[in-house]
N, C-alpha and C. Protein backbone atom coordinates (compact mmCIF):
# COMPACT_ATOMS: atom_id res chain seq x y z
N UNK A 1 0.84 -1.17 0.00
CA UNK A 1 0.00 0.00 0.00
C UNK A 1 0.89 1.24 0.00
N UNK A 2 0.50 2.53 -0.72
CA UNK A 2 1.31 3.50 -1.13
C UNK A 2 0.44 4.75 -0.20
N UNK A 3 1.12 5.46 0.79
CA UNK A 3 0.57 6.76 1.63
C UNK A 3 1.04 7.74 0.89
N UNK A 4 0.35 8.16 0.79
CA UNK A 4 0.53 9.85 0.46
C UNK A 4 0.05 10.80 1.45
N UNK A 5 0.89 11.62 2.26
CA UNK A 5 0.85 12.69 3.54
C UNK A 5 0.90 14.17 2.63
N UNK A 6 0.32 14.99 2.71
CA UNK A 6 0.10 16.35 2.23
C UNK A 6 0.55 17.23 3.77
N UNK A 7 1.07 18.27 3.40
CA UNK A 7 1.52 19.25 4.44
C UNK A 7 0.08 19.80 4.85
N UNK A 8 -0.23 20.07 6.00
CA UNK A 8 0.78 20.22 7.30
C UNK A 8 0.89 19.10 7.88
N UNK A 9 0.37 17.85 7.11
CA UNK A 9 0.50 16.43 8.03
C UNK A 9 1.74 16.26 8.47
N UNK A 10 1.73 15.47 9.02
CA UNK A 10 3.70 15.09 9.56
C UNK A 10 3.15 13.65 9.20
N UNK A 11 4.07 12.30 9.03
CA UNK A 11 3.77 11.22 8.48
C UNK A 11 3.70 10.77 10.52
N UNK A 12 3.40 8.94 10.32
CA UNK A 12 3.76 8.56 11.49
C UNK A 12 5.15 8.12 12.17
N UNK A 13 4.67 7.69 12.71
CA UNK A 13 6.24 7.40 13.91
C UNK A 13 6.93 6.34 13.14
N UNK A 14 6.45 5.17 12.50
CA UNK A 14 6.75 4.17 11.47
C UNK A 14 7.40 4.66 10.33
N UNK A 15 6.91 5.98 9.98
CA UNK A 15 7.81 6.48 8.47
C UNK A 15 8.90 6.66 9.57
N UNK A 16 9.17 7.89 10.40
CA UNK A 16 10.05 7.53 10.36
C UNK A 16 11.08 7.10 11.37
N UNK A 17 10.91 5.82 11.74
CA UNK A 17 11.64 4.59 12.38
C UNK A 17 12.27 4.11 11.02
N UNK A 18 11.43 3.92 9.73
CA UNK A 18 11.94 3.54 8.59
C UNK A 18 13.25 4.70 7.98
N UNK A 19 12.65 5.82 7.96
CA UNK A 19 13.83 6.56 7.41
C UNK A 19 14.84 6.63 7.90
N UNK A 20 14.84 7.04 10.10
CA UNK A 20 16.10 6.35 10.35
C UNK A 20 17.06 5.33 10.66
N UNK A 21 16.38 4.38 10.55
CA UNK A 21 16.97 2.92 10.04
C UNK A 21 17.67 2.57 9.11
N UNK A 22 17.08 2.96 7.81
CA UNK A 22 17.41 3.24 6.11
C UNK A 22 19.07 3.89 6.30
N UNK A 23 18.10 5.82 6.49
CA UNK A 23 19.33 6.32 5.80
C UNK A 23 20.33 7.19 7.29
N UNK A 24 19.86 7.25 8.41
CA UNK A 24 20.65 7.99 9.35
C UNK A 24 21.51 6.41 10.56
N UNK A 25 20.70 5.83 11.16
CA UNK A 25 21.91 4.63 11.98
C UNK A 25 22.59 4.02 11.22
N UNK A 26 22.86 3.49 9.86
CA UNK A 26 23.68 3.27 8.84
C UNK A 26 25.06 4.32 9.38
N UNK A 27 24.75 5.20 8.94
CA UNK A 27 26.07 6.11 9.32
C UNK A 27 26.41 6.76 11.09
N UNK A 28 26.12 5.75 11.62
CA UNK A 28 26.19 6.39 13.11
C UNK A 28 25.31 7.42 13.91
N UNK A 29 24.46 8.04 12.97
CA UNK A 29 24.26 9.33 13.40
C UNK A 29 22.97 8.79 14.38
N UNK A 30 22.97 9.71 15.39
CA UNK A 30 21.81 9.82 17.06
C UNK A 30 20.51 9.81 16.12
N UNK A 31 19.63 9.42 17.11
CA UNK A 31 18.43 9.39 16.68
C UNK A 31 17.61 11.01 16.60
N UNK A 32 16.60 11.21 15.77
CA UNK A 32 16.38 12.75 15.78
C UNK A 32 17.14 13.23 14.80
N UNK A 33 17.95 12.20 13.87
CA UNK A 33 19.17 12.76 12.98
C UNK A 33 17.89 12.59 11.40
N UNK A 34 16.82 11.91 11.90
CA UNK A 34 16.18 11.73 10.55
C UNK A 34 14.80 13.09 10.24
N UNK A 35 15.12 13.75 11.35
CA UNK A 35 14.09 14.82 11.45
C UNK A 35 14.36 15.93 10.86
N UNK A 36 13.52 16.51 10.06
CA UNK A 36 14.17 17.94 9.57
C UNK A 36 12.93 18.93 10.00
N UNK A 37 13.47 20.46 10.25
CA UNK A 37 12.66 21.31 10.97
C UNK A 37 11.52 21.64 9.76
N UNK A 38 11.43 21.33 8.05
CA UNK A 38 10.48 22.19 7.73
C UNK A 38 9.80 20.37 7.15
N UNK A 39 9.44 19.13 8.08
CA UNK A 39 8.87 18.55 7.64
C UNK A 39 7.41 18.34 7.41
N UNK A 40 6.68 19.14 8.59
CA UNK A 40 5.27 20.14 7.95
C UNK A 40 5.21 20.65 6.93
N UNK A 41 5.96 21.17 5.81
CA UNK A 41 5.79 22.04 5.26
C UNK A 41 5.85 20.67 3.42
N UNK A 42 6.14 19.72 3.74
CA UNK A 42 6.71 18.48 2.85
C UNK A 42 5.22 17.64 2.56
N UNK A 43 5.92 17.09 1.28
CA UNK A 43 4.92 15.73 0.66
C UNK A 43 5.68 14.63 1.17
N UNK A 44 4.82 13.75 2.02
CA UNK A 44 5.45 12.84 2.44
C UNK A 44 4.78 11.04 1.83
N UNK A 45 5.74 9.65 1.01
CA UNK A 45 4.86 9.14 0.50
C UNK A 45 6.29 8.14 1.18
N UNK A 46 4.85 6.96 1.58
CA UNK A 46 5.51 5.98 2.02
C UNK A 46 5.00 4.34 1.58
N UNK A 47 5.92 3.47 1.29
CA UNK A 47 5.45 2.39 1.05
C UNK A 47 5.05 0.99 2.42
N UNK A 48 3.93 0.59 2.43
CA UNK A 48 4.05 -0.35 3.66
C UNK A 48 3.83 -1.44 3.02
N UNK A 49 4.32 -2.69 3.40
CA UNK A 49 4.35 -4.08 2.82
C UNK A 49 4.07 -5.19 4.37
N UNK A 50 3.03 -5.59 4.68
CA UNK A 50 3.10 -6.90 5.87
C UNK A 50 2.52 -5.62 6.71
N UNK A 51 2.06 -4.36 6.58
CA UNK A 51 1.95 -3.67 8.05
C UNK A 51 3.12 -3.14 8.60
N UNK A 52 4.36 -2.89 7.62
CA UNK A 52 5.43 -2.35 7.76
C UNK A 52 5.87 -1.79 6.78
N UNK A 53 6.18 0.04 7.63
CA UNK A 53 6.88 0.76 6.34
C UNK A 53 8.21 0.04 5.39
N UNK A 54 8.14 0.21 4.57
CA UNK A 54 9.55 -0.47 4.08
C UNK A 54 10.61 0.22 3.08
N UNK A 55 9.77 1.93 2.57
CA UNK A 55 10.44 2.40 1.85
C UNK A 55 9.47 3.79 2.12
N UNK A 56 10.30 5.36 1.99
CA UNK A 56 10.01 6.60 2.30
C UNK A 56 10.36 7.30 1.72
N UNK A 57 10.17 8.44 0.92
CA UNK A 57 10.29 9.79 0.57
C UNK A 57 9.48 10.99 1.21
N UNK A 58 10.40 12.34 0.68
CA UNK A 58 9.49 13.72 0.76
C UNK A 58 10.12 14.67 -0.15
N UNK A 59 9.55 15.51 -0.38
CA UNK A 59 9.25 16.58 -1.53
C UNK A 59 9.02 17.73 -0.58
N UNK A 60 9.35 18.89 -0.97
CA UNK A 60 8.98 20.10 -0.42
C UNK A 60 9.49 21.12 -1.68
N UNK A 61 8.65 22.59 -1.34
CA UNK A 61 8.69 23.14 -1.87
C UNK A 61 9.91 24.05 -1.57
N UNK A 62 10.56 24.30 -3.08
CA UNK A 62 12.00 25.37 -2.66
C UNK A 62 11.16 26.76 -2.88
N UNK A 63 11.84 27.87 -1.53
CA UNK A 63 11.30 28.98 -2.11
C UNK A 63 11.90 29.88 -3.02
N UNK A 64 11.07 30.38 -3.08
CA UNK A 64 11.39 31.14 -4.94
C UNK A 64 12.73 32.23 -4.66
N UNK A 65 12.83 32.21 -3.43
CA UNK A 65 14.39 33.01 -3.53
C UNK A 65 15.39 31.97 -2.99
N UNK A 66 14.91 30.93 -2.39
CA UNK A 66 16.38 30.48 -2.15
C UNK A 66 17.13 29.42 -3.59
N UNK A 67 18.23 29.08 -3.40
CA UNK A 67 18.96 28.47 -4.69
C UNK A 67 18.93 27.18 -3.53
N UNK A 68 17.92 26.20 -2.35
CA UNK A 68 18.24 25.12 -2.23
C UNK A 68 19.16 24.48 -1.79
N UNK A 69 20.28 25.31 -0.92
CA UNK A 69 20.75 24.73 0.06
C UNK A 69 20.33 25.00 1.13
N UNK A 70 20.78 23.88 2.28
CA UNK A 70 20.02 23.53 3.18
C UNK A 70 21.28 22.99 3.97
N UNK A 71 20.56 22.77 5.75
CA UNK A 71 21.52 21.71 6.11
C UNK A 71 21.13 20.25 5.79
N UNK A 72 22.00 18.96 5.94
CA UNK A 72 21.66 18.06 5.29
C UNK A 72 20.75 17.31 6.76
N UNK A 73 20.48 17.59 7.87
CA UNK A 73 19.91 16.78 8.61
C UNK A 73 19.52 17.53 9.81
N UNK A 74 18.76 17.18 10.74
CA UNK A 74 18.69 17.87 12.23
C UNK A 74 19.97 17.47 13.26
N UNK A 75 19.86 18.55 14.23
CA UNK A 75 20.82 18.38 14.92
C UNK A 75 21.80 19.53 14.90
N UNK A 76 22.81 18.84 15.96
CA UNK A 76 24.76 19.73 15.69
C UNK A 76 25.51 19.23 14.64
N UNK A 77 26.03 19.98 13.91
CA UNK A 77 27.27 19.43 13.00
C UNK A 77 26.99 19.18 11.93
N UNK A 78 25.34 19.58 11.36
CA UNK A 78 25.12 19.35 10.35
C UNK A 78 25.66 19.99 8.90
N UNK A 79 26.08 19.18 8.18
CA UNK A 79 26.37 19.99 6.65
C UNK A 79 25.63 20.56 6.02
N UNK A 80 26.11 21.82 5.55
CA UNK A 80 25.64 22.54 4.47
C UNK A 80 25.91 22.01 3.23
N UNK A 81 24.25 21.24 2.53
CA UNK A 81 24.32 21.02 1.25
C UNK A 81 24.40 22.03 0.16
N UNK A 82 25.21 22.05 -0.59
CA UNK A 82 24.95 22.83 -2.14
C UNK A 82 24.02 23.36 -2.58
N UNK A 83 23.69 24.87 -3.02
CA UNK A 83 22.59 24.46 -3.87
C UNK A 83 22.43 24.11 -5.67
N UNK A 84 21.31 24.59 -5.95
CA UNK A 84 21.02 23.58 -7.74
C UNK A 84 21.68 24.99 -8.38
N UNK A 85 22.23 24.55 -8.90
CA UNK A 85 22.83 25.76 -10.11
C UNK A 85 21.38 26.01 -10.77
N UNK A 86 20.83 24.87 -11.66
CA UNK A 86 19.30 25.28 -12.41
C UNK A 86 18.65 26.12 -11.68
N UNK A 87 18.79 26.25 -10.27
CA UNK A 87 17.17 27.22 -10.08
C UNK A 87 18.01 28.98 -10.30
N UNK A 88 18.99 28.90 -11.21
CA UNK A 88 19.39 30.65 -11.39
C UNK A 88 18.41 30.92 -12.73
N UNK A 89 17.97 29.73 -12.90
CA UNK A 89 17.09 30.07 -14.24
C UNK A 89 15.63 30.53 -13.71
N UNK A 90 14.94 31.79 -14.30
CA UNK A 90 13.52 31.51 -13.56
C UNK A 90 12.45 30.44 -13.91
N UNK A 91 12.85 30.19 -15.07
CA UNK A 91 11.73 28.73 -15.90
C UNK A 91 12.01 27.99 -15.18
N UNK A 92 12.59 27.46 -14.77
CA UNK A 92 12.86 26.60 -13.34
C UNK A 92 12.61 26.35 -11.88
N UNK A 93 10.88 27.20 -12.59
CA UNK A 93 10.69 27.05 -11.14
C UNK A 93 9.26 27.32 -11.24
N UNK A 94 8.11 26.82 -10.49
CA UNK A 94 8.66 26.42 -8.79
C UNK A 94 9.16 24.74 -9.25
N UNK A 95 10.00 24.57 -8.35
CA UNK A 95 10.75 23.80 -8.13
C UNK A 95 10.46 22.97 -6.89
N UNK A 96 10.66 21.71 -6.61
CA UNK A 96 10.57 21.01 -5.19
C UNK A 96 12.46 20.40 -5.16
N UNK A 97 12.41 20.21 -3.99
CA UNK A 97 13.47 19.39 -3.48
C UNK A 97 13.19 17.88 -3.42
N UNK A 98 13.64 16.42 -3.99
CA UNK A 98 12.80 15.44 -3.27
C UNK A 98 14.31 15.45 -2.32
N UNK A 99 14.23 14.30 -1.03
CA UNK A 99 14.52 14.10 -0.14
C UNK A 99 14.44 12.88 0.62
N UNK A 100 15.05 12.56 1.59
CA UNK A 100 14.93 11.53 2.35
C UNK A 100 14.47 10.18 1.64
N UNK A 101 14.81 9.99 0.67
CA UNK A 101 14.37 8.86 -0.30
C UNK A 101 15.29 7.36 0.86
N UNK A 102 14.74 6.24 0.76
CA UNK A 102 15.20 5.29 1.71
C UNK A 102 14.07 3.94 1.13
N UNK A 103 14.77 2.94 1.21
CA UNK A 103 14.00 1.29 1.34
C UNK A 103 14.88 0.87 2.22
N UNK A 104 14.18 -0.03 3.37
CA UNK A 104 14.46 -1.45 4.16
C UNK A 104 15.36 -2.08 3.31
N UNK A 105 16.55 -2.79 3.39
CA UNK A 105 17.96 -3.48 2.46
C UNK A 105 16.66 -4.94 2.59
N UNK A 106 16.12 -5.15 2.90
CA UNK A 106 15.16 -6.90 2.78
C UNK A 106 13.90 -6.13 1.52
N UNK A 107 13.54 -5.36 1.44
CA UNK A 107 12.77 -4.84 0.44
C UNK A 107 13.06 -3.99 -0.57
N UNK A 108 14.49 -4.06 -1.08
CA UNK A 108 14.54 -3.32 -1.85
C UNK A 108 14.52 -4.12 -3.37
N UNK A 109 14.99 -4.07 -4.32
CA UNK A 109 14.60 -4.84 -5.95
C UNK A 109 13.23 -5.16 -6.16
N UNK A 110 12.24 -4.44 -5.67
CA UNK A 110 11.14 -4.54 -5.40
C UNK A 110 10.01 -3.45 -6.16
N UNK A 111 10.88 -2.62 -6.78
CA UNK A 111 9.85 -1.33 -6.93
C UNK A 111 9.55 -0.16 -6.23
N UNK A 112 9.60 -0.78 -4.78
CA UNK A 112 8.94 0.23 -4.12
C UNK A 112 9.92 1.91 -4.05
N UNK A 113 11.11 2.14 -4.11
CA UNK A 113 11.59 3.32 -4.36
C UNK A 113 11.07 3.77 -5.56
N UNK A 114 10.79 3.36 -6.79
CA UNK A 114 10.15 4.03 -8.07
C UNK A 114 8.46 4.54 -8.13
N UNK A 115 7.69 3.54 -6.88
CA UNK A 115 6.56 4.05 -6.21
C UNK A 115 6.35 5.49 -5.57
N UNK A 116 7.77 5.09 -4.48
CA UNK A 116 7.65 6.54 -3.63
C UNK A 116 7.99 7.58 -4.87
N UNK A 117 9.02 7.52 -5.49
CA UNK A 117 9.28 8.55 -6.55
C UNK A 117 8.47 9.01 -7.03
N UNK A 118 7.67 8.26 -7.92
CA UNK A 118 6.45 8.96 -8.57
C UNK A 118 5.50 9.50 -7.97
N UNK A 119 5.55 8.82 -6.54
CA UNK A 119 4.21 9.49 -6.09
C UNK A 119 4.46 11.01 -5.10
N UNK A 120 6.00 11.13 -5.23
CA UNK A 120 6.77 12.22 -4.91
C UNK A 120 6.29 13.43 -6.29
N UNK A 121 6.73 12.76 -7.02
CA UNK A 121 6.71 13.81 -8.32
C UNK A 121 5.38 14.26 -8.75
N UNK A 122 4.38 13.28 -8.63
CA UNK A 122 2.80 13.41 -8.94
C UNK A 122 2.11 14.67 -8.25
N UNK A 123 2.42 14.26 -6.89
CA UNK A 123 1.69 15.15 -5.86
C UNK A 123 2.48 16.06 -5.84
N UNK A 124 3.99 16.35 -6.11
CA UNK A 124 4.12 17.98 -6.24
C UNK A 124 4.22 18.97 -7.23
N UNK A 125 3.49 18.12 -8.71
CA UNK A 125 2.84 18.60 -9.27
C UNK A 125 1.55 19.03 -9.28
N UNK A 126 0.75 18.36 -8.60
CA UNK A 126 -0.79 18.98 -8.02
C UNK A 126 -0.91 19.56 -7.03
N UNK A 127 -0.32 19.18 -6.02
CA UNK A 127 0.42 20.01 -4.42
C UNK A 127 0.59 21.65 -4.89
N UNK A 128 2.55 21.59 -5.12
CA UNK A 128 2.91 22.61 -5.47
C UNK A 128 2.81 23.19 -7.08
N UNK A 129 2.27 22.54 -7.53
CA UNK A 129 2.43 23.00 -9.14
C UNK A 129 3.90 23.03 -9.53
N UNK A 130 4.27 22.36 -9.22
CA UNK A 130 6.21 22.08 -9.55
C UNK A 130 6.09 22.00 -11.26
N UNK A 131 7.05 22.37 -11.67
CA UNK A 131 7.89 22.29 -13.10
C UNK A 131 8.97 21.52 -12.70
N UNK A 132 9.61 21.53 -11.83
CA UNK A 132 10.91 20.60 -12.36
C UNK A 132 11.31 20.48 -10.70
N UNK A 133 11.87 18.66 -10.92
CA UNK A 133 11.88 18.26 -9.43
C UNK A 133 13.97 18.36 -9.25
N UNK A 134 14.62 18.56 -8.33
CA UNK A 134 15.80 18.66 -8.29
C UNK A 134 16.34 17.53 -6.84
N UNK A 135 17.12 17.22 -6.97
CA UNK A 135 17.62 15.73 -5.50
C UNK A 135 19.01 16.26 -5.68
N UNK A 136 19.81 15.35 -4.42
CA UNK A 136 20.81 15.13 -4.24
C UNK A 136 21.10 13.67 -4.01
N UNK A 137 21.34 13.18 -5.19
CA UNK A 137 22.01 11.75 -4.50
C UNK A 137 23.13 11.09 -4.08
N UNK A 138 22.99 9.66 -3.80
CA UNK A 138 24.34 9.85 -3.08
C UNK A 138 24.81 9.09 -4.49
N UNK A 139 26.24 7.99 -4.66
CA UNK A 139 26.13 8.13 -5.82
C UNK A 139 25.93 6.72 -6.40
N UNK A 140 25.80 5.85 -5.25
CA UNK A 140 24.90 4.28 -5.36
C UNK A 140 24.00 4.40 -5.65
N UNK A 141 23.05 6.04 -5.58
CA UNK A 141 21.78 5.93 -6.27
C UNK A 141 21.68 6.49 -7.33
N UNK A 142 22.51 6.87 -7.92
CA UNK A 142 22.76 7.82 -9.39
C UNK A 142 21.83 6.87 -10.26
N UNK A 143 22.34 5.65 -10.46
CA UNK A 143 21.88 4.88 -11.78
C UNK A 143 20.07 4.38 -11.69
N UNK A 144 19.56 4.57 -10.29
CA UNK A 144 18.18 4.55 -10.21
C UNK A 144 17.67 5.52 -10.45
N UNK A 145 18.27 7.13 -10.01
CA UNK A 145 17.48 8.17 -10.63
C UNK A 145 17.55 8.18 -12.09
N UNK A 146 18.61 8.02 -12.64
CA UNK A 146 18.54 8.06 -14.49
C UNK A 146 18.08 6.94 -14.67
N UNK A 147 17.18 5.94 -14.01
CA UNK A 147 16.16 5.42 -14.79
C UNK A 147 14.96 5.48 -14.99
N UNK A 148 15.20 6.68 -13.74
CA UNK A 148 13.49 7.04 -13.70
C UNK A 148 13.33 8.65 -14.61
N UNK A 149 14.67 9.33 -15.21
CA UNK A 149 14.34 9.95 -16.36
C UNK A 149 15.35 11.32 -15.64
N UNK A 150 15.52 11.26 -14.68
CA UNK A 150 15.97 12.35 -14.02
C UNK A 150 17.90 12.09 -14.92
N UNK A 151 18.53 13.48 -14.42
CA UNK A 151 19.74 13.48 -15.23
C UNK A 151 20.40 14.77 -14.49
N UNK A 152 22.10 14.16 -14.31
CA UNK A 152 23.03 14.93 -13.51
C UNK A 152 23.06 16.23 -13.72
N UNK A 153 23.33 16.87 -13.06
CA UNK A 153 23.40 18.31 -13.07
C UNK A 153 24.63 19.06 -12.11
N UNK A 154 25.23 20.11 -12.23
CA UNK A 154 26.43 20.49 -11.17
C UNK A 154 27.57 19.66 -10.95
N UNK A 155 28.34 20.09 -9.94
CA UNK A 155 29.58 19.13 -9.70
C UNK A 155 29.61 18.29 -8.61
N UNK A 156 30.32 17.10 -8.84
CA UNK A 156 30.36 16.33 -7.84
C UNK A 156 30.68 16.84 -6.30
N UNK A 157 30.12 16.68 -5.14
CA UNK A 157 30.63 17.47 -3.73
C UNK A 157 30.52 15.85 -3.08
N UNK A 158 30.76 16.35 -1.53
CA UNK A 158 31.13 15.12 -0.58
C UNK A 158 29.98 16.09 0.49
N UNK A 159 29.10 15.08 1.28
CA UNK A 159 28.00 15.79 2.65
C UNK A 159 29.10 15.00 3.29
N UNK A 160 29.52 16.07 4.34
CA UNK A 160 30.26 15.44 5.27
C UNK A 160 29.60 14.11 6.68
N UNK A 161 29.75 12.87 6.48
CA UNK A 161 29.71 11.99 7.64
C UNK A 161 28.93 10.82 6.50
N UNK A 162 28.64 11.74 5.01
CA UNK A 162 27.50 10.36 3.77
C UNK A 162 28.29 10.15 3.27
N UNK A 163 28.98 11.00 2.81
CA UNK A 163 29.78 10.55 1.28
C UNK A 163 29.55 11.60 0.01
N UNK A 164 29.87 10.84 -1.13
CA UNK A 164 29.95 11.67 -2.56
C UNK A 164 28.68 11.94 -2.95
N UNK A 165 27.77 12.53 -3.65
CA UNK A 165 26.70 13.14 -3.95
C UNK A 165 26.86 13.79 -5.62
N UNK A 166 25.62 14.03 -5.89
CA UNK A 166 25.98 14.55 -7.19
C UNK A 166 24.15 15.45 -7.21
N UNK A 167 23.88 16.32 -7.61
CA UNK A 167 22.78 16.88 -8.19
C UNK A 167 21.95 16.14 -9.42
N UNK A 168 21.17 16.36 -9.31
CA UNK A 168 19.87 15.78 -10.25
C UNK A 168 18.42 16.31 -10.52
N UNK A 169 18.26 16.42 -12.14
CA UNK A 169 17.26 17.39 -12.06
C UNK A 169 16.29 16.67 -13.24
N UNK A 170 14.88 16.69 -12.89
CA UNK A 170 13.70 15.80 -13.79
C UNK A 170 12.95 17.31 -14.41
N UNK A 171 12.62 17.11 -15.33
CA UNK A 171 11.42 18.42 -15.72
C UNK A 171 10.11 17.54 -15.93
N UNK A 172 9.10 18.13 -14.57
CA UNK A 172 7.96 17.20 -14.30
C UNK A 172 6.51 18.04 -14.95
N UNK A 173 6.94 18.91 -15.30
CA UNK A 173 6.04 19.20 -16.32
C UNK A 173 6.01 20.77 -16.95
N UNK A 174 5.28 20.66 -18.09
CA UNK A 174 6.05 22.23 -19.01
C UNK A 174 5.27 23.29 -18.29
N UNK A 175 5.97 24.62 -18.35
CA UNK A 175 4.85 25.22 -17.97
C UNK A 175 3.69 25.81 -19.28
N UNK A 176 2.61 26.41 -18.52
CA UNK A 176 1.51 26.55 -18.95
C UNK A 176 1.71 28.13 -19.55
């Protein structure tokens, strides 16, 4: 089953036990490391399989003045991510961020990250009226975003405590 959370919802405690399981105790980081302060403000879509989350995303809207950096997590010590070179363009916008993308390692070859994706990209096209969705991945996930149509953008950087990363940008629909 596929959730879709609209802002101001916050998802449940299960998304995210899943997200920090996935993508923050992997790398050591304290719990509260999977929380970010504007997650009210996010599309949140989660996959559950057995009565268990097993894969998570969110989407939020970038605002029209910032260029999309951010820190990369809650907490102390967090990195300052990059932002998208594309949003100096104004056709480029509005724009979303996706985010926190994550599957359970027992559920993944499964689909369910290309679920959350779309249903990331869907709803923040009807949500926010997005034109074009922009990520940061890390770079084990490079070859899943260019299959779902998305394509590199900017220069390679390092989030300090993840690893290498690269920018990525989909155009989710023309404007009107």
């Amino acid at each position: 089953m596929i959730t879709t959370i609209l802002p101001p919802a916050l998802p449940s405690k299960e998304y995210y036990d899943c997200r920090y399981s996935v993508l923050r105790e992997p790398l050591g980081f304290p719990r509260g490391a999977e929380l970010l302060g504007d997650d009210s403000e996010a599309i949140h879509v989660s996959v559950h399989q057995s009565n268990r989350v097993v894969a998570v995303g969110r989407a939020h809207l970038i605002p029209p003045t910032s260029d999309g950096s951010a820190a990369d997590h809650a907490g102390p010590g967090a990195t300052q991510c990059p932002g998208f070179g594309p949003l100096s363009v104004q056709t480029n916008r509005p724009a979303v961020q996706i985010r926190q993308m994550g599957t359970r390692v027992d559920a993944r070859r499964q689909g369910h990250a290309a679920s959350v994706l779309h249903g990331l990209e869907q709803a923040s096209i009807t949500h926010f009226g997005a034109c074009v969705g922009l990520l940061q991945a890390r770079e084990v996930a490079i070859p899943f975003y260019q299959s779902q149509g998305w394509h590199l953008v900017d220069e390679p950087y390092s989030i300090t405590g993840i690893g290498p990363h690269r920018s990525m940008m989909k155009l989710l629909q023309k404007h009107v």
